[in-house]
N, C-alpha and C. Protein backbone atom coordinates (compact mmCIF):
# COMPACT_ATOMS: atom_id res chain seq x y z
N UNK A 1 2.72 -11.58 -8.37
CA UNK A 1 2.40 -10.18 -8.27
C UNK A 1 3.71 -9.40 -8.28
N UNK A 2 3.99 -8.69 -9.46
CA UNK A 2 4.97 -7.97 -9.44
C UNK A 2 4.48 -6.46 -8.80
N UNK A 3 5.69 -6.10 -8.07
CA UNK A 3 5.39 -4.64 -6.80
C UNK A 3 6.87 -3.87 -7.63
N UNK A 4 6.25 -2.60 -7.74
CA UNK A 4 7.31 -1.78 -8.19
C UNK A 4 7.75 -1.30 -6.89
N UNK A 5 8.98 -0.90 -6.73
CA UNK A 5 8.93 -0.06 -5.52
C UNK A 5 9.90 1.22 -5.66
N UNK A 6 9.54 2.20 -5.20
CA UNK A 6 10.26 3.78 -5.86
C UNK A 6 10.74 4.37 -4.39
N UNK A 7 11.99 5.21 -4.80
CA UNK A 7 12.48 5.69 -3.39
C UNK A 7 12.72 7.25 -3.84
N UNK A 8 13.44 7.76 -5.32
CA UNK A 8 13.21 8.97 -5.81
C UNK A 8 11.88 9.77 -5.41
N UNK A 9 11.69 10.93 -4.69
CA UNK A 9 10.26 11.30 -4.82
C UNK A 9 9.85 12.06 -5.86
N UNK A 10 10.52 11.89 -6.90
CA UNK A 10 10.12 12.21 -8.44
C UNK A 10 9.93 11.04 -9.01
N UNK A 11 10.63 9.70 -8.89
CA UNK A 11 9.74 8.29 -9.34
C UNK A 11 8.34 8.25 -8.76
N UNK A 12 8.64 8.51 -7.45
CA UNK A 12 7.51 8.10 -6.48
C UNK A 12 6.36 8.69 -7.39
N UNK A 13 6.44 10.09 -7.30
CA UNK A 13 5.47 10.74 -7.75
C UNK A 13 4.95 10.21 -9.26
N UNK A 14 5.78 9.93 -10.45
CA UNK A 14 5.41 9.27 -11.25
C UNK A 14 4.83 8.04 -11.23
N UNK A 15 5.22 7.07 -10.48
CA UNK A 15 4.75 5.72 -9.94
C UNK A 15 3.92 5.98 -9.26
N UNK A 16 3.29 6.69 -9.05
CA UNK A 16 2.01 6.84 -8.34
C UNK A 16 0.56 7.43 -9.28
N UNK A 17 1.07 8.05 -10.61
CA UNK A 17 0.86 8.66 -11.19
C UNK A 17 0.11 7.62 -12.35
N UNK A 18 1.30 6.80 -12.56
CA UNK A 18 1.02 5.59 -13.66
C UNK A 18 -0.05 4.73 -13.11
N UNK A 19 0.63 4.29 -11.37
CA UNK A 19 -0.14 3.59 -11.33
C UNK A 19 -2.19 3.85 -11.08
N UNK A 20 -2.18 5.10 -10.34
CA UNK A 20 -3.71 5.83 -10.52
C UNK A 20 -4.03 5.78 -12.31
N UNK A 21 -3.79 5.78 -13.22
CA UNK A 21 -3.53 5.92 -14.46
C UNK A 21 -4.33 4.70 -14.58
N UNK A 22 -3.18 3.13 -14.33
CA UNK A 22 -3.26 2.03 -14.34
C UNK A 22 -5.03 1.57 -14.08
N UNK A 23 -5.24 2.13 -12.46
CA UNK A 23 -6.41 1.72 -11.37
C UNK A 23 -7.81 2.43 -12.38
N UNK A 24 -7.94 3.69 -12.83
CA UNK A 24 -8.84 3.97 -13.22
C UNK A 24 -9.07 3.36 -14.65
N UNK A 25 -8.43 2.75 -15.40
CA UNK A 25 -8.35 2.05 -16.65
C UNK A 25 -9.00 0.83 -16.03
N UNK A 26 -8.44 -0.20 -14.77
CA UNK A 26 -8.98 -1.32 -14.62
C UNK A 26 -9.91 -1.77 -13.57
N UNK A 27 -10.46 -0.34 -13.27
CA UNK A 27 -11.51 -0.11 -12.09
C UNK A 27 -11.15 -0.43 -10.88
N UNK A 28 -9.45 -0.19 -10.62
CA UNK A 28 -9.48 -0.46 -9.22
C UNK A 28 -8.95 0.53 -8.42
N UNK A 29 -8.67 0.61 -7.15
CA UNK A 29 -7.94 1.32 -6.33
C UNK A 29 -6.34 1.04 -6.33
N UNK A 30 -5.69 2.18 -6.01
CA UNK A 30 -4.10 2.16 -5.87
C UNK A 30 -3.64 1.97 -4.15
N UNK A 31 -2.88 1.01 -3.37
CA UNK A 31 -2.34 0.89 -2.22
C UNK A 31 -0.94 1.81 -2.40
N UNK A 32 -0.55 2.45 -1.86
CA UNK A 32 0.11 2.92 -1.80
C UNK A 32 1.06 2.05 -0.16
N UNK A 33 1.77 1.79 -0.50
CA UNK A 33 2.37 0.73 0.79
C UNK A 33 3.69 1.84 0.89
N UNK A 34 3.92 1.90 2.15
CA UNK A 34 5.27 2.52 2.99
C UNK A 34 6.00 1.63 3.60
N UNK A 35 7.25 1.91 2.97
CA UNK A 35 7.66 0.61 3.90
C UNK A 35 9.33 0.91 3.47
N UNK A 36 10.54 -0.13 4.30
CA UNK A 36 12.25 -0.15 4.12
C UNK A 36 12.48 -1.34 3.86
N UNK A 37 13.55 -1.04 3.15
CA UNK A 37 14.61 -2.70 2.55
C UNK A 37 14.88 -3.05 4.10
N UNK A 38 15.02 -2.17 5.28
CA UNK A 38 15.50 -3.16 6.11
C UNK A 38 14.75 -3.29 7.32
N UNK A 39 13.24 -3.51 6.57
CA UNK A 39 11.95 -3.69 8.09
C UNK A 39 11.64 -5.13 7.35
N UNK A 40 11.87 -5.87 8.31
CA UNK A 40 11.38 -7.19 8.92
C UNK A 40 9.85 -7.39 8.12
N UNK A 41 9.07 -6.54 8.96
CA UNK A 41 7.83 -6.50 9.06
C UNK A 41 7.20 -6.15 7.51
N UNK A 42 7.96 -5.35 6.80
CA UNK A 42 7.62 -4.97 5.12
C UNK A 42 7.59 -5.85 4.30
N UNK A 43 9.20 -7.00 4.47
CA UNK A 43 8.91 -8.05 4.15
C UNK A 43 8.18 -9.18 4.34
N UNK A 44 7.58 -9.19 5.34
CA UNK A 44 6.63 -10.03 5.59
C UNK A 44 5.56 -9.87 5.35
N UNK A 45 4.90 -8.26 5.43
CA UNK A 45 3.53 -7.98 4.87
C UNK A 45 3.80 -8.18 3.04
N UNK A 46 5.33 -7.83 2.57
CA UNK A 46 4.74 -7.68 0.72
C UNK A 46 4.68 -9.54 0.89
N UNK A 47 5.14 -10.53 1.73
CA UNK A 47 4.89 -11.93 0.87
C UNK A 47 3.75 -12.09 1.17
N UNK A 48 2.81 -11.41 2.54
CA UNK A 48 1.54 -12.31 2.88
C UNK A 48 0.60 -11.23 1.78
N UNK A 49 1.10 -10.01 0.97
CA UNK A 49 0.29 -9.74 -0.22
C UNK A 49 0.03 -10.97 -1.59
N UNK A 50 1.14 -12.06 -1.04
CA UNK A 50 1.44 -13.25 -2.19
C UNK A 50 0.55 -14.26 -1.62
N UNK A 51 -0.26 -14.06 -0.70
CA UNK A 51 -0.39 -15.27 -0.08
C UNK A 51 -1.96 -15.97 -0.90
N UNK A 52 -2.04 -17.22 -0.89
CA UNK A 52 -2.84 -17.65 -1.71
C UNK A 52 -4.47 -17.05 -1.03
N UNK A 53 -4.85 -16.75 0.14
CA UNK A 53 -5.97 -15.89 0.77
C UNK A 53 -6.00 -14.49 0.46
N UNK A 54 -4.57 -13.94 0.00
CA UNK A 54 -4.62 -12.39 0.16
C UNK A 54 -4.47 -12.22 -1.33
N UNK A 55 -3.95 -12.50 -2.28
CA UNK A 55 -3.82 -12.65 -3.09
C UNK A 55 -5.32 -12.23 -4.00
N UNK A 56 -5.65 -13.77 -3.96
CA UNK A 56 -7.53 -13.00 -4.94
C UNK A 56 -8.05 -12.27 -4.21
N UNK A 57 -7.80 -11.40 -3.10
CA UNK A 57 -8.28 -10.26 -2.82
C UNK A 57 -7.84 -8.92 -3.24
N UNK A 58 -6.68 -8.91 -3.23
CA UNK A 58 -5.87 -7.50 -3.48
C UNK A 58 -5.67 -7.56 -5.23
N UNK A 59 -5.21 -8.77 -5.85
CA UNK A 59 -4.93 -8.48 -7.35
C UNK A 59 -6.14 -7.74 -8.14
N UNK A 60 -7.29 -8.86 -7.73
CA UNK A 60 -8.45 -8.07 -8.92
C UNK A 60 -8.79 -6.77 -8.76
N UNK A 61 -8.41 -5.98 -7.80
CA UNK A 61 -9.31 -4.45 -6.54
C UNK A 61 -7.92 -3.85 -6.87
N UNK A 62 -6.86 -3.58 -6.69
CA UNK A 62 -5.71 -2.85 -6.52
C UNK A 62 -4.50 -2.78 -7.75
N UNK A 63 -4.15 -1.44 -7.66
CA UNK A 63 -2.57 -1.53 -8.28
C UNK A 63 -1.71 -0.89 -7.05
N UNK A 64 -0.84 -1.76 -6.51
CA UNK A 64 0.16 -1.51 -5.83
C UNK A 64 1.08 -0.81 -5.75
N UNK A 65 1.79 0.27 -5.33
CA UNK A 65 2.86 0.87 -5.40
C UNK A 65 3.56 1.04 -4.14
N UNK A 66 4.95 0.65 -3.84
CA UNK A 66 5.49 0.58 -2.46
C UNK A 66 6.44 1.66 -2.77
N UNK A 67 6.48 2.51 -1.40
CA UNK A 67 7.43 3.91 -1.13
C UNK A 67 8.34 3.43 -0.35
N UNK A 68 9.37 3.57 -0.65
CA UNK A 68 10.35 3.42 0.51
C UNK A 68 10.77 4.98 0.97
N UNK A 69 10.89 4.78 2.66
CA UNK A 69 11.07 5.54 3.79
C UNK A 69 12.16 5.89 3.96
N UNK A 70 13.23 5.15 3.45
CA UNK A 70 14.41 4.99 3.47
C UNK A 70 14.95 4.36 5.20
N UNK A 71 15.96 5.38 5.63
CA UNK A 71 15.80 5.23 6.94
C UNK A 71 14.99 6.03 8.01
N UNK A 72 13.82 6.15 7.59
CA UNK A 72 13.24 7.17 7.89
C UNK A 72 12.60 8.77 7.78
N UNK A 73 13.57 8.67 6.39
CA UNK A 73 14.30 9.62 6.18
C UNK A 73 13.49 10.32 4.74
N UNK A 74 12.96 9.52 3.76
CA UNK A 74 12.87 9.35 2.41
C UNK A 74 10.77 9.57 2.56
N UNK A 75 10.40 10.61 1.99
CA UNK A 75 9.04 10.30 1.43
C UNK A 75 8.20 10.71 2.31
N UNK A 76 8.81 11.51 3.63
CA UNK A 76 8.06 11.15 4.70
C UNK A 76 6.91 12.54 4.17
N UNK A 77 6.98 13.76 3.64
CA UNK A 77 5.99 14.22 3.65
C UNK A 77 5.36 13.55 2.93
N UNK A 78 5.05 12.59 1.80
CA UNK A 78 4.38 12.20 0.85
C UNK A 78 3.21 11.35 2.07
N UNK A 79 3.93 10.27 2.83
CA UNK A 79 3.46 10.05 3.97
C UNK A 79 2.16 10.98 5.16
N UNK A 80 3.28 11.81 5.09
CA UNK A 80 2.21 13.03 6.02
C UNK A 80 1.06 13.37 5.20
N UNK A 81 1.12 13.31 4.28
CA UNK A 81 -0.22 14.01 3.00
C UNK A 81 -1.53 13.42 3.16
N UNK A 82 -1.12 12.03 3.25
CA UNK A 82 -2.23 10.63 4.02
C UNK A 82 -2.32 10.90 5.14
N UNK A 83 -2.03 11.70 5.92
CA UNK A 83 -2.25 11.40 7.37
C UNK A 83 -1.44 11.00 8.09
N UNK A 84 -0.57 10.07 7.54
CA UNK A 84 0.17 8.85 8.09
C UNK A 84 1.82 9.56 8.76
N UNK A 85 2.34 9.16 9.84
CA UNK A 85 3.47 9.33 10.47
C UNK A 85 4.69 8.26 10.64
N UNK A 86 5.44 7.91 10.11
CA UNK A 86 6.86 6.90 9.81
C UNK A 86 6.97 6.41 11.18
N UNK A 87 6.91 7.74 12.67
CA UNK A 87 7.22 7.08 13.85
C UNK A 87 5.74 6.30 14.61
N UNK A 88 4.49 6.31 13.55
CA UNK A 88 3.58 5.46 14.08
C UNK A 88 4.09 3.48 13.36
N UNK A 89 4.91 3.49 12.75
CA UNK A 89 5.75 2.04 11.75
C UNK A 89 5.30 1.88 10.30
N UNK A 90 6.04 1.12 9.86
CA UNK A 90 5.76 0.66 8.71
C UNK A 90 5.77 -0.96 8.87
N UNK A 91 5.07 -1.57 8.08
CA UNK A 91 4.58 -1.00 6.64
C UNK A 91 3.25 -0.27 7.17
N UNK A 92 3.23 0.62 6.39
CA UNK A 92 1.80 1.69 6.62
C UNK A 92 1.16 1.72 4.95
N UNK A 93 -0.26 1.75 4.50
CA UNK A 93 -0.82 1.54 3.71
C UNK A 93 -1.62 2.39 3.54
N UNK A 94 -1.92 3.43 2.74
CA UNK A 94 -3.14 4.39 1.64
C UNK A 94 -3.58 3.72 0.71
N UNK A 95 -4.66 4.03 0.60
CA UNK A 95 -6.10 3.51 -0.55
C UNK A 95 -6.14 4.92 -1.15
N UNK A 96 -5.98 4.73 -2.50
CA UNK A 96 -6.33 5.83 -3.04
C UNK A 96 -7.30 5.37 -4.20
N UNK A 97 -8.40 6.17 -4.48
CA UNK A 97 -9.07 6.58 -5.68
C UNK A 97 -8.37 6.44 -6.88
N UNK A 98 -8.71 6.47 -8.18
CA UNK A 98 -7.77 6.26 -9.56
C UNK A 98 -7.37 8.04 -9.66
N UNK A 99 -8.59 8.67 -8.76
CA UNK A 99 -8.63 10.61 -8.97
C UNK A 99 -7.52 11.06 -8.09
N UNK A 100 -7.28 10.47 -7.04
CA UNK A 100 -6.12 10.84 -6.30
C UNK A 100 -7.05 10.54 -4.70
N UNK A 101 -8.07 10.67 -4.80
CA UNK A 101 -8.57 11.29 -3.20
C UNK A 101 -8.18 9.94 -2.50
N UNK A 102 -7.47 10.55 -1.52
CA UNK A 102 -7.57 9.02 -0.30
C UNK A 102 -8.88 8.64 0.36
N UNK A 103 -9.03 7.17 0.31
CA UNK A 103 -10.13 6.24 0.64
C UNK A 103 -10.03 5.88 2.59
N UNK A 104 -8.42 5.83 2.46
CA UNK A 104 -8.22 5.12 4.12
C UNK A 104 -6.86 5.42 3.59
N UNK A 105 -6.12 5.81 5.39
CA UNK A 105 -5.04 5.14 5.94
C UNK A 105 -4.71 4.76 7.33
N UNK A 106 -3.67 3.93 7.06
CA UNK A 106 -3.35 3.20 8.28
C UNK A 106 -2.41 4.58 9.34
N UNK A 107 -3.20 5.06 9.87
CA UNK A 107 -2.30 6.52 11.03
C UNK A 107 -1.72 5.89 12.23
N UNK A 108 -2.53 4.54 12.66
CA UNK A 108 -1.76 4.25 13.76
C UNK A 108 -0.87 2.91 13.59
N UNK A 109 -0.27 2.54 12.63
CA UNK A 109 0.76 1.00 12.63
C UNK A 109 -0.09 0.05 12.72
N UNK A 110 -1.32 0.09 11.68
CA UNK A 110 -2.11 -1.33 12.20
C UNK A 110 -1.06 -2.53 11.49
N UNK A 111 0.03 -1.96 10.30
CA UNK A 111 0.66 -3.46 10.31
C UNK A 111 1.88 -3.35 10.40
N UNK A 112 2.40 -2.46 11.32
CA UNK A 112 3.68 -2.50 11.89
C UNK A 112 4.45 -4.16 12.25
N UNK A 113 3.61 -5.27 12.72
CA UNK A 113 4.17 -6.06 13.44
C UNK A 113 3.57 -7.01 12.62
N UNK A 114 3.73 -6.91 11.31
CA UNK A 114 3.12 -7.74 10.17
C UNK A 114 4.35 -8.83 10.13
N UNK A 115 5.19 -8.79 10.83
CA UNK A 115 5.86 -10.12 10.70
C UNK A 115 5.89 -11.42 12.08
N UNK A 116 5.67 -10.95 12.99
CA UNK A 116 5.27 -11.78 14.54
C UNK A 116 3.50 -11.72 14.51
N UNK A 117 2.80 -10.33 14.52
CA UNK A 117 1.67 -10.72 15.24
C UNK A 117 0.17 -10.66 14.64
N UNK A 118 0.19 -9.93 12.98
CA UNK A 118 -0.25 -9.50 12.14
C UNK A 118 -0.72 -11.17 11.25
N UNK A 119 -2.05 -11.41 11.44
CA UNK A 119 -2.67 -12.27 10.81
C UNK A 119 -3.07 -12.25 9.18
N UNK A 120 -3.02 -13.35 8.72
CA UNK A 120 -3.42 -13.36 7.11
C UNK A 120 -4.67 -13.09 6.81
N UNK A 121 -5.72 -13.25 8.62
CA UNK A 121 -7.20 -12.75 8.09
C UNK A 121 -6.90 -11.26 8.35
N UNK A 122 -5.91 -10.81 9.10
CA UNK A 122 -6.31 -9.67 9.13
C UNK A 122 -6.14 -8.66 7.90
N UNK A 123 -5.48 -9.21 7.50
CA UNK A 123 -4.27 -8.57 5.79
C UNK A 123 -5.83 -8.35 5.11
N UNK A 124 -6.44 -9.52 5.08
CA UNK A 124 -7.73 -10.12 3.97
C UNK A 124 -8.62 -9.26 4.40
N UNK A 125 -9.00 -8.75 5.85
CA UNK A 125 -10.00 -8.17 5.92
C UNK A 125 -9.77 -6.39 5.72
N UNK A 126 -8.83 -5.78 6.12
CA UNK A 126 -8.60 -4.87 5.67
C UNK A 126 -8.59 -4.53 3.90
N UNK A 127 -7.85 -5.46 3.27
CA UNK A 127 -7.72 -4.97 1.50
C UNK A 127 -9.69 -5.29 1.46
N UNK A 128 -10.53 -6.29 1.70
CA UNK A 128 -11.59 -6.52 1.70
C UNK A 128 -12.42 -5.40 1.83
N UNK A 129 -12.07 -5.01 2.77
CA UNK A 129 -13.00 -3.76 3.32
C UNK A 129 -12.72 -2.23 1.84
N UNK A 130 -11.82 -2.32 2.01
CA UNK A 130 -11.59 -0.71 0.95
C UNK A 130 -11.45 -1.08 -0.41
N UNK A 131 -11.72 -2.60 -0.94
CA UNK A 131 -11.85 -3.11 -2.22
C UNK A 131 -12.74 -2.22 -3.43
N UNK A 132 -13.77 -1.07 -2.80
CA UNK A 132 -14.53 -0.64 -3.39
C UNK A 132 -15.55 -1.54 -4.55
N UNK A 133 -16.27 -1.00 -5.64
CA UNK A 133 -16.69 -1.90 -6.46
C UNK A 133 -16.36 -1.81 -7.69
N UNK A 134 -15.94 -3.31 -8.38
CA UNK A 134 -15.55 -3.23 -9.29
C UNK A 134 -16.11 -2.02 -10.88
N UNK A 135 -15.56 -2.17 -11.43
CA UNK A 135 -15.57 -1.15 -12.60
C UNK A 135 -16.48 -2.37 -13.82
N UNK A 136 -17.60 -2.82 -14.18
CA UNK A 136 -18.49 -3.59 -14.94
C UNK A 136 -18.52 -2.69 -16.16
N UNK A 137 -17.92 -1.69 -16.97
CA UNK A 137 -18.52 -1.51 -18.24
C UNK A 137 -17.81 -1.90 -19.10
């Protein structure tokens, strides 16, 4: 699973753009993932997105796009737009529609601690849940 990841909020905005583009072409939803080159926890949630359980869940349902926060610093209204707050942690995750409308987000750090305490069922049951239904025509 290749993950683009954009820190410009003029990439961002394009990479978000392509990828809704992408989602409504292949009937799926866009994750929008928040997250830093130097959180622990980001890296550990993008490998358990690799993981052979999380994996056939999120590829066929999603196009991925990861924001970086920078140090906090980077994206954060794009963040606020979802709901979502940088000092609740990252990685923090939006479901968006291929139309733009948000589906879900994570407002309170449900995977802040995606590298110690954050389970692979839990990864599975969340992308599970907002998978929506596939696109059949």
């Amino acid at each position: 699973m290749d993950i683009a990841t954009y820190e410009d909020p003029q990439q961002v905005e394009e990479g978000i753009a392509a990828a809704r583009e992408q989602a409504g072409r292949e009937g799926k939803r866009v994750a929008v993932v928040f997250g830093a080159d130097w959180c622990p926890d980001c890296f550990a949630f993008e490998s358990a997105l690799k993981h052979r359980l999380v994996a056939p869940i999120v590829e066929p349902a999603y196009v991925i796009v990861k924001v970086s926060v920078g140090n906090r610093d980077r994206n954060i209204r794009l963040m606020e737009s979802y709901g979502m707050a940088v000092e609740n942690g990252i990685p923090a995750v939006a479901i968006l529609e291929p139309d733009g409308s948000l589906v879900s987000a994570q407002r309170h750090g449900e995977f802040r601690n995606a590298s110690s305490l954050l389970s692979v069922a839990e990864i599975v049951t969340f992308f599970h849940r907002w998978a929506g239904k596939k696109n059949t025509d």
